[in-house]
Protein backbone atom coordinates (compact mmCIF):
# COMPACT_ATOMS: atom_id res chain seq x y z
CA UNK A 1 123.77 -105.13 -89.79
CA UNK A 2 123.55 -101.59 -91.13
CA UNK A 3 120.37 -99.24 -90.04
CA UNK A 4 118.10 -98.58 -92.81
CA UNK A 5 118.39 -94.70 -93.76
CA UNK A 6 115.37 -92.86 -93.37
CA UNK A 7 114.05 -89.84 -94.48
CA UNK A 8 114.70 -88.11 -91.48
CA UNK A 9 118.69 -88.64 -92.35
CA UNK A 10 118.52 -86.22 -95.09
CA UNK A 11 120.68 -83.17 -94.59
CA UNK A 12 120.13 -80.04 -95.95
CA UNK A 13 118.34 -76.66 -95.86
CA UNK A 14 114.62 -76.08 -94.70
CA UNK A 15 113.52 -74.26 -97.58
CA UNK A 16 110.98 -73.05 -100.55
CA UNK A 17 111.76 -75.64 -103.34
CA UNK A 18 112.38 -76.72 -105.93
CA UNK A 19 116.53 -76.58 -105.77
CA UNK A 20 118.94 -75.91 -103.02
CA UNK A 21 121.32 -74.22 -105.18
CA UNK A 22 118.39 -72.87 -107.21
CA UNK A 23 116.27 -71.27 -104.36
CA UNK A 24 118.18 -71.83 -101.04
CA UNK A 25 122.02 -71.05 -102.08
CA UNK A 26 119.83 -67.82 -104.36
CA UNK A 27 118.33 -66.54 -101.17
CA UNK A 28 121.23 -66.59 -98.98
CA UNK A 29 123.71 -65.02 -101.77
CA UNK A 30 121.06 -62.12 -101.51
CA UNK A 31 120.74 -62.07 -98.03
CA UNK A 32 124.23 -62.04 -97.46
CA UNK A 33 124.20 -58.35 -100.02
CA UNK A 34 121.78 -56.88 -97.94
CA UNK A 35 123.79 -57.57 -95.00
CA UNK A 36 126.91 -55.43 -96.82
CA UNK A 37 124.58 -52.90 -98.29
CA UNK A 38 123.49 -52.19 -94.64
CA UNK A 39 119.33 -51.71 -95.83
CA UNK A 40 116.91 -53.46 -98.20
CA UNK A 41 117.46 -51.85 -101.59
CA UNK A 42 115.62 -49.69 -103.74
CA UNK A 43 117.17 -50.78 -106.93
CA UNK A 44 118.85 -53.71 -108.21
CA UNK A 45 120.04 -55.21 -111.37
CA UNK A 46 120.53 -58.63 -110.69
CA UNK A 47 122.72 -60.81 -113.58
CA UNK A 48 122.76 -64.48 -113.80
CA UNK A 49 125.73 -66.68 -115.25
CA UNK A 50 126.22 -69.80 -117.42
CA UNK A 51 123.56 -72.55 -116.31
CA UNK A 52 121.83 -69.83 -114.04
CA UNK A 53 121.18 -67.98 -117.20
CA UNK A 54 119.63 -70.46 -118.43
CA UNK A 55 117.37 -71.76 -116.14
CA UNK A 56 116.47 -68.64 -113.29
CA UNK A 57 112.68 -68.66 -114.87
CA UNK A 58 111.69 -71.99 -114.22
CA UNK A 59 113.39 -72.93 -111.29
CA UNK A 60 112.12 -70.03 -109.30
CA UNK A 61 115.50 -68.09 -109.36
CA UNK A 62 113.66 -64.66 -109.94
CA UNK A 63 111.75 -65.23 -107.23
CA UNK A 64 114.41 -66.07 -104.72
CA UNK A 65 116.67 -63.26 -105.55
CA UNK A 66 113.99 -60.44 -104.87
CA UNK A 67 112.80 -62.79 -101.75
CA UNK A 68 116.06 -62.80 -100.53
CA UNK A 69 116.95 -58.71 -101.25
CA UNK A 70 114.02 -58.16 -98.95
CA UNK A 71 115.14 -60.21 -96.31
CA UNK A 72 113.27 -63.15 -96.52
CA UNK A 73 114.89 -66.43 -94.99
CA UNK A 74 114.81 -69.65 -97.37
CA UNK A 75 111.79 -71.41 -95.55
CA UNK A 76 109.18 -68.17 -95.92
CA UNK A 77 106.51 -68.87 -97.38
CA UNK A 78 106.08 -65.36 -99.20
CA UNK A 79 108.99 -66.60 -101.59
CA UNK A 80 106.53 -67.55 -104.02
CA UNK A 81 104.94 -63.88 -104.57
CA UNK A 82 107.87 -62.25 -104.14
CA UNK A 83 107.19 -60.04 -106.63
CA UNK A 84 104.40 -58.85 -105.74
CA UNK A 85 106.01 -58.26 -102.41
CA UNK A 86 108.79 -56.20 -104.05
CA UNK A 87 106.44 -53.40 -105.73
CA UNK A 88 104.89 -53.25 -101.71
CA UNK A 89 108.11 -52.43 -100.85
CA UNK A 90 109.47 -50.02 -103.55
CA UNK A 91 112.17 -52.80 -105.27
CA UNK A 92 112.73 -51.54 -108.64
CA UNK A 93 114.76 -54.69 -110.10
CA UNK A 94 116.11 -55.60 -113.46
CA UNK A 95 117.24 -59.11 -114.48
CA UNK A 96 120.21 -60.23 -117.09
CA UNK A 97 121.38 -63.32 -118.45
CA UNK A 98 124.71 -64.00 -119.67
CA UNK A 99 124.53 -67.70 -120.39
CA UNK A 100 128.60 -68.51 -121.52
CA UNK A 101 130.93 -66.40 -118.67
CA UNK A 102 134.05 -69.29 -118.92
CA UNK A 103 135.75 -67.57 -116.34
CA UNK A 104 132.68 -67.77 -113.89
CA UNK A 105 131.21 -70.64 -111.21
CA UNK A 106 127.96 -72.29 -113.20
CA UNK A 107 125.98 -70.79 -110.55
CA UNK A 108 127.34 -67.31 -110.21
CA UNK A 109 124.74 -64.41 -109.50
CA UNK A 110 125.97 -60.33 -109.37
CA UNK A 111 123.86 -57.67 -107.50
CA UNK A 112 124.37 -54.24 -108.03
CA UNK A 113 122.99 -53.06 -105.88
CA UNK A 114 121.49 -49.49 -104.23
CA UNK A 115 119.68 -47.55 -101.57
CA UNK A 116 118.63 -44.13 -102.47
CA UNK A 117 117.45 -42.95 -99.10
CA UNK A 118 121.11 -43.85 -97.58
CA UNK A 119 123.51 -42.97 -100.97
CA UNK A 120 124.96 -46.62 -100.73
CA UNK A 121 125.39 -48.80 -103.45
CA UNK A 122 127.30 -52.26 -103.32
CA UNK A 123 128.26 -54.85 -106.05
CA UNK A 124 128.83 -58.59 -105.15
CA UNK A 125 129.40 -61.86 -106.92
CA UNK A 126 128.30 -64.83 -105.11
CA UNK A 127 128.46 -68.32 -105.83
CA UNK A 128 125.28 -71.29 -105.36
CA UNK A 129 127.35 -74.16 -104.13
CA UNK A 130 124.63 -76.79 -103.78
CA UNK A 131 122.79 -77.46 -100.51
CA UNK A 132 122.22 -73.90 -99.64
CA UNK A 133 125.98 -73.75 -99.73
CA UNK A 134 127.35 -70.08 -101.28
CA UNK A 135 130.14 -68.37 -101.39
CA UNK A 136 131.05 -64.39 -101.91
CA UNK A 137 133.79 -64.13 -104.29
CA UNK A 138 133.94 -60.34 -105.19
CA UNK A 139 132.57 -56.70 -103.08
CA UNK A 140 132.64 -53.50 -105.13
CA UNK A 141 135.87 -54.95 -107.21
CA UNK A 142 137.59 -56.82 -104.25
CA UNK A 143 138.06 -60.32 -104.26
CA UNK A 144 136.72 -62.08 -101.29
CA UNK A 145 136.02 -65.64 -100.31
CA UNK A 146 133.72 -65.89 -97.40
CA UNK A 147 130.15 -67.93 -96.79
CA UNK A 148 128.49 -65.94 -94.50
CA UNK A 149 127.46 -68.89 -92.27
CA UNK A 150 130.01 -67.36 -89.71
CA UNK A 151 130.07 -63.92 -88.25
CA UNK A 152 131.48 -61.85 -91.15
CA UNK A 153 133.70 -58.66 -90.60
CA UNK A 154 134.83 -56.39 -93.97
CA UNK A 155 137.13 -53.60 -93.11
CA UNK A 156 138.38 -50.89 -95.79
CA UNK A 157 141.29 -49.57 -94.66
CA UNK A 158 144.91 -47.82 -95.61
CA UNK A 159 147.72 -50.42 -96.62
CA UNK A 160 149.60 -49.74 -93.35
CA UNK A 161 152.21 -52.29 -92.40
CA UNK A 162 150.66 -53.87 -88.93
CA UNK A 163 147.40 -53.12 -89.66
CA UNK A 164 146.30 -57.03 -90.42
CA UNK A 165 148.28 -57.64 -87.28
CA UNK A 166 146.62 -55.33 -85.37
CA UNK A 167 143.02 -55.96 -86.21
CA UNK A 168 144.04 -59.76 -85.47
CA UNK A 169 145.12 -58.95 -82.01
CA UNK A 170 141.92 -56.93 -81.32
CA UNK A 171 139.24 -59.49 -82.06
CA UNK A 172 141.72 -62.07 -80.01
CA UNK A 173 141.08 -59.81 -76.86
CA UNK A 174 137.68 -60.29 -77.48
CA UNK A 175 138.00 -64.13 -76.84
CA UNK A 176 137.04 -64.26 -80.74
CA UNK A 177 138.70 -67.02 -82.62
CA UNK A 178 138.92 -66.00 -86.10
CA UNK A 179 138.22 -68.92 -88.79
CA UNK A 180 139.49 -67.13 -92.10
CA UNK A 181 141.12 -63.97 -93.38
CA UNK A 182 140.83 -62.73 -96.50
CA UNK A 183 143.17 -59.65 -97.65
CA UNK A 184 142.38 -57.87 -100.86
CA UNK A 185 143.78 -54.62 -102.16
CA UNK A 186 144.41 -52.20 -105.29
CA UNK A 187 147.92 -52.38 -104.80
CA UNK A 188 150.87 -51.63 -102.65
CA UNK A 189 149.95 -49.50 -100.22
CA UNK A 190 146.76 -48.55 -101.66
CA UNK A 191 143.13 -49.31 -100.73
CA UNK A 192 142.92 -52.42 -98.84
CA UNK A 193 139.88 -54.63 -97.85
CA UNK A 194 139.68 -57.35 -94.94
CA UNK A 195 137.40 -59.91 -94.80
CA UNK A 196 137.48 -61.57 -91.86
CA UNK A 197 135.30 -64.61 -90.55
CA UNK A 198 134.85 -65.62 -86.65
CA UNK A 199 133.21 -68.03 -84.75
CA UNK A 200 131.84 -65.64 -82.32
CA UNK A 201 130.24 -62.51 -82.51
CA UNK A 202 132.37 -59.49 -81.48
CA UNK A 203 131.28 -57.38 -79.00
CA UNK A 204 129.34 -53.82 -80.12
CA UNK A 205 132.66 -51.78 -78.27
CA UNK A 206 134.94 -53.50 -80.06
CA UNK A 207 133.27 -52.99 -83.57
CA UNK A 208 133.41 -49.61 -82.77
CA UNK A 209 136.59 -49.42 -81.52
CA UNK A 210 137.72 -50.52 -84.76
CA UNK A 211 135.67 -48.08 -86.54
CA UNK A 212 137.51 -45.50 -84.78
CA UNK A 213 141.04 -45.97 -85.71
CA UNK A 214 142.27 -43.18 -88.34
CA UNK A 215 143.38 -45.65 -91.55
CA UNK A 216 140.10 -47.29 -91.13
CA UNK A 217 137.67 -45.89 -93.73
CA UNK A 218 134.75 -48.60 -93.17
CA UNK A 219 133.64 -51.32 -91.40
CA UNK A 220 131.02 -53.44 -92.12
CA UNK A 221 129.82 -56.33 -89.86
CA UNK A 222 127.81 -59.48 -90.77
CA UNK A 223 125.96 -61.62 -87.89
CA UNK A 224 125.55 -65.25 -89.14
CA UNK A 225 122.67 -65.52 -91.34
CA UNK A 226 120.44 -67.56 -89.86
């Protein structure tokens, strides 16, 4: 006979409510920006597509977006005056709505993104997948395709034949196994990025090993999110 299914079955994310892919997956897309940026923000313009458009208001959206841009996880508690925690912390934001993007996931969210005590500024497109799920699908006019749920490494670097090879070999000395690769670039021999995704976390001497070698430009590394 079959076991009855309790409540205590249920998977998914601990979390603010009232959606996963509302709240949760909205966090973590802004967590994962952060994370690239390399700080928390001082301004933001934050656009939400097709049914997020439509709905970022009253399902708390807003408030996860800012909540996640200053590092809050998905279970904090301060998600719900988020705002209020943003003007603490110097967030300028501004929100957009562009409710019919055919070409774009239903739940698709763009951060530009920038820090004016460091000069950086990133843009990324992420995706709400449902059940805290997300993907990043674009960085600063690169496609991508990674979920940050694994350690994360994005490398700019010259078009050099061997280089993919290369950077392979490295992270396998470091008893690193790596889960996907993602290679994006302008064109032939032109500006390249590498987005790489491992099940292990690379050691600091080998992160800046890489950093050191003369056609790479930058090197950004993402821990898991937790």
């Amino acid at each position: 006979m079959a076991e009855k299914s309790s409540i205590f079955d249920m998977i998914g994310p601990v979390m603010i409510g009232p959606s996963s892919s509302h709240t949760a997956g909205v966090v973590r897309i802004a967590r994962a920006a952060i994370r690239i940026l390399g700080s928390t923000p001082t301004h933001a313009i934050i656009t939400f597509y097709n049914s997020f458009a439509r709905t970022y208001e009253g399902h708390g959206s807003d408030r996860a977006i800012v909540a996640g841009l200053l590092g809050m996880n998905t279970d904090d508690v301060r998600i719900r005056e988020a705002f209020d925690h943003a003007q603490a912390a110097g967030l300028n934001y501004t929100f957009q709505g562009v409710g019919n993007a055919s070409t774009m996931h239903p739940n698709t969210i763009r951060l530009q993104l920038r820090d004016e005590r460091t000069g950086r500024a990133v843009e990324v497109i992420g995706q709400s997948r449902g059940g805290g799920v997300i993907r990043i699908v674009e960085v600063d006019g690169f496609s991508s395709d990674f979920s940050a749920s694994l350690h994360t490494l994005i490398i700019d670097a010259d078009d050099e034949v061997g280089s993919i090879a290369f950077i392979a070999s490295v992270i396998s000395r470091d008893d690193c196994n790596i889960a996907t690769m993602f290679v994006s670039r302008k064109g032939k021999h032109d500006a390249a990025r590498q987005f790489i995704e491992m099940d292990t976390a690379l050691r600091p001497i080998t992160l800046e090993y890489l950093r050191q070698l003369r056609w790479v430009h930058h090197l950004t590394y993402i821990p898991t999110l937790d």
